[in-house]
C-alpha atoms as a PDB file:
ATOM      1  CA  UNK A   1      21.009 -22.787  13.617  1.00  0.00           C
ATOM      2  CA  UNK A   2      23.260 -25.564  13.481  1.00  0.00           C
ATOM      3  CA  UNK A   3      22.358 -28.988  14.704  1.00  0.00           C
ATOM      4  CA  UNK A   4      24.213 -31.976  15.567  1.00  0.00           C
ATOM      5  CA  UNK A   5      23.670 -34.938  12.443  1.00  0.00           C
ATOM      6  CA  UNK A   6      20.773 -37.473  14.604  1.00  0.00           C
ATOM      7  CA  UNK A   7      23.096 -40.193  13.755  1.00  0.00           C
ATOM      8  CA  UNK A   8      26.502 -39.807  14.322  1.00  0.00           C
ATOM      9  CA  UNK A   9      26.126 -37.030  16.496  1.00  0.00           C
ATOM     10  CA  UNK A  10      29.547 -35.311  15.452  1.00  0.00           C
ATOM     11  CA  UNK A  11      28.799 -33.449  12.467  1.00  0.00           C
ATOM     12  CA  UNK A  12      26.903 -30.299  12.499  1.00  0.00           C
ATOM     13  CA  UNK A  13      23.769 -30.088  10.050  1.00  0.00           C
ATOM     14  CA  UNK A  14      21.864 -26.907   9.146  1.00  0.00           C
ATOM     15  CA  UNK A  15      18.266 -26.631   9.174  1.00  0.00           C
ATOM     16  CA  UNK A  16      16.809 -23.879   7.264  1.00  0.00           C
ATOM     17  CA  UNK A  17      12.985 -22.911   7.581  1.00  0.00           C
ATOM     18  CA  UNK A  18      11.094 -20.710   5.215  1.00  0.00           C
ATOM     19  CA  UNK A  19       8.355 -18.722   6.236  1.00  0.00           C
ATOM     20  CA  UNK A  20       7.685 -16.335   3.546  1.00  0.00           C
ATOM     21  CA  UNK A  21       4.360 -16.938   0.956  1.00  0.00           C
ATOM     22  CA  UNK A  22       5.778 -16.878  -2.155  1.00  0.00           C
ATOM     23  CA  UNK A  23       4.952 -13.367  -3.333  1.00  0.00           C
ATOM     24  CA  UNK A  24       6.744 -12.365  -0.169  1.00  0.00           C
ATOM     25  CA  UNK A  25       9.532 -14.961  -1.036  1.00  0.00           C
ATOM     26  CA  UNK A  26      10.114 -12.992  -4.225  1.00  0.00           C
ATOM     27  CA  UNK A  27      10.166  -9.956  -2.767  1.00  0.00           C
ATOM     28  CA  UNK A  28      12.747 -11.183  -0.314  1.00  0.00           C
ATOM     29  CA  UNK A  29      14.764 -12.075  -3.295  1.00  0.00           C
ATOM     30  CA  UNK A  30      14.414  -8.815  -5.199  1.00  0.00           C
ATOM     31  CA  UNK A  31      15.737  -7.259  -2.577  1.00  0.00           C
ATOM     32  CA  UNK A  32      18.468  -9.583  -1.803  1.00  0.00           C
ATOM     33  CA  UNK A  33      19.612  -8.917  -5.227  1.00  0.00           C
ATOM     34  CA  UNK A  34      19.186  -5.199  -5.793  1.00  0.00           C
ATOM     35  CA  UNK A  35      19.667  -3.912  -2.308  1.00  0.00           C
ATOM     36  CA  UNK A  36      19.135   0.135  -1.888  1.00  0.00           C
ATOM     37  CA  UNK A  37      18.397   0.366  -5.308  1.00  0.00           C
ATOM     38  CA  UNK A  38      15.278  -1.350  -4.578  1.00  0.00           C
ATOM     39  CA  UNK A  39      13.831   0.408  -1.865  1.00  0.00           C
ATOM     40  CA  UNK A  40      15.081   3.545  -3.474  1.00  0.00           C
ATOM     41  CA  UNK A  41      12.955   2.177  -6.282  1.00  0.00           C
ATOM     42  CA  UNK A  42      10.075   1.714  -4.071  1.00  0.00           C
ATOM     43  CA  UNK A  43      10.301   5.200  -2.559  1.00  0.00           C
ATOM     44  CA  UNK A  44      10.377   7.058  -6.109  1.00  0.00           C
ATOM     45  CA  UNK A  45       7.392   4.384  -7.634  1.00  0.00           C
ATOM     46  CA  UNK A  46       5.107   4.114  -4.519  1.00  0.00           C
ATOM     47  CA  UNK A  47       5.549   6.848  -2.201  1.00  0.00           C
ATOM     48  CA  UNK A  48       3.927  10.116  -2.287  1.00  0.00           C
ATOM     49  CA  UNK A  49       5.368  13.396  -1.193  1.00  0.00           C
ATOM     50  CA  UNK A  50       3.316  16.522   0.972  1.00  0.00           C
ATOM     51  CA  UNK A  51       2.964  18.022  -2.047  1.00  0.00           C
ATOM     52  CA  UNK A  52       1.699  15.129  -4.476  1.00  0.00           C
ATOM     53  CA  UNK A  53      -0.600  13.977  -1.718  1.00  0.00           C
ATOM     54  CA  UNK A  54      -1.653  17.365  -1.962  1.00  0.00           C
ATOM     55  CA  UNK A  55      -2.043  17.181  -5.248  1.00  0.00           C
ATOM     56  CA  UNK A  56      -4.292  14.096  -5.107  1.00  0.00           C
ATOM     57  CA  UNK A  57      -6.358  15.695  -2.572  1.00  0.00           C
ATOM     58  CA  UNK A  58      -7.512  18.515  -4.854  1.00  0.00           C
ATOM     59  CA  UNK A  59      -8.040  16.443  -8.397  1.00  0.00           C
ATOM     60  CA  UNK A  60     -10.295  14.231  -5.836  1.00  0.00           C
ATOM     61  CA  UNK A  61     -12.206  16.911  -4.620  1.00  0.00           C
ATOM     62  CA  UNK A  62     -12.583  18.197  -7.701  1.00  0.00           C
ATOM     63  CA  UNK A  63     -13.726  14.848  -9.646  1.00  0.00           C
ATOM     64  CA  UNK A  64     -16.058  15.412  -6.765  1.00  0.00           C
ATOM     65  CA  UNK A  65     -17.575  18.521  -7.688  1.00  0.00           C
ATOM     66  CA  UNK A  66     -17.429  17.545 -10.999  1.00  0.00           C
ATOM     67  CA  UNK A  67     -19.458  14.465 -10.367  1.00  0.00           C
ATOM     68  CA  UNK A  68     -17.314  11.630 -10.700  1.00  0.00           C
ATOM     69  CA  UNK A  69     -16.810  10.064  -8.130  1.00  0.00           C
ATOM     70  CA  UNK A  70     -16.018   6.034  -8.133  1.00  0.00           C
ATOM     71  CA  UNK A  71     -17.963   3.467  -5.934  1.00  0.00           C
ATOM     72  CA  UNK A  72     -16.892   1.819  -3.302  1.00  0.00           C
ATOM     73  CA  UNK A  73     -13.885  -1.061  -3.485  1.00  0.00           C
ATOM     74  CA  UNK A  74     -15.793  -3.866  -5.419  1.00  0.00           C
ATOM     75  CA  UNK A  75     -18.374  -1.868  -6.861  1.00  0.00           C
ATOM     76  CA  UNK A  76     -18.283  -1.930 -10.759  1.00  0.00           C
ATOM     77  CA  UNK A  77     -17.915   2.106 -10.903  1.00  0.00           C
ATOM     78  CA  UNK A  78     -14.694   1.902  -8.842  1.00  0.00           C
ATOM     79  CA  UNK A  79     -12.909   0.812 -11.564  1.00  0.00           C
ATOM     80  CA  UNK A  80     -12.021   3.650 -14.175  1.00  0.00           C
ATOM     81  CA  UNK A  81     -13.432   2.606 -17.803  1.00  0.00           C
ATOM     82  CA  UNK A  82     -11.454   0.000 -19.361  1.00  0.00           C
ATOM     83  CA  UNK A  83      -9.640   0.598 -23.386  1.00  0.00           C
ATOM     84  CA  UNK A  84     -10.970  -0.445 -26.014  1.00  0.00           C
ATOM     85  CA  UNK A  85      -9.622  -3.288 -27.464  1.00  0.00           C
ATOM     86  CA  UNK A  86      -8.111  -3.715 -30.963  1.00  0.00           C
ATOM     87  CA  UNK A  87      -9.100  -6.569 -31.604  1.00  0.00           C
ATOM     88  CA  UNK A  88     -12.389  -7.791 -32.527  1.00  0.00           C
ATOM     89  CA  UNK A  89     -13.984 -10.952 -32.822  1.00  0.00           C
END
């Protein structure tokens, strides 16, 4: 929106305000620079179809049967089992 300069009151001065966190901000910018590509790569990496939800629904139920199910969010036995490192100390 532009402003008229405080001073001189003939130019006009821009004001720009940002109200984006910066993960948000980078985001932003990802998709300022990709465009479509980007969501189409969003779509394809993050977004599950009928039959992939599907799919998820019945390995769940049976890890279930099976006995292994994780804990709750923030419970140690959500998290799968971490690798092994190759490295040793």
């Amino acid at each position: 929106m532009p402003f008229k300069c405080v001073l001189c009151e003939k130019s006009e001065e821009w004001c720009v305000m940002n109200n984006f966190c910066l993960k948000c901000r980078r985001v932003k910018h990802l998709i300022n620079i990709y465009g479509e590509e980007f969501y189409e790569s969003m779509e394809k990496v993050f977004v599950r179809s009928e039959k992939q939800q599907e799919n998820k629904i019945k390995l769940q139920k049976k890890d279930k049967e099976a006995g292994k199910v994780y804990g709750t969010v923030g419970d140690e036995s959500h998290e799968p089992p971490k690798k092994k490192s190759n490295y040793s100390i």
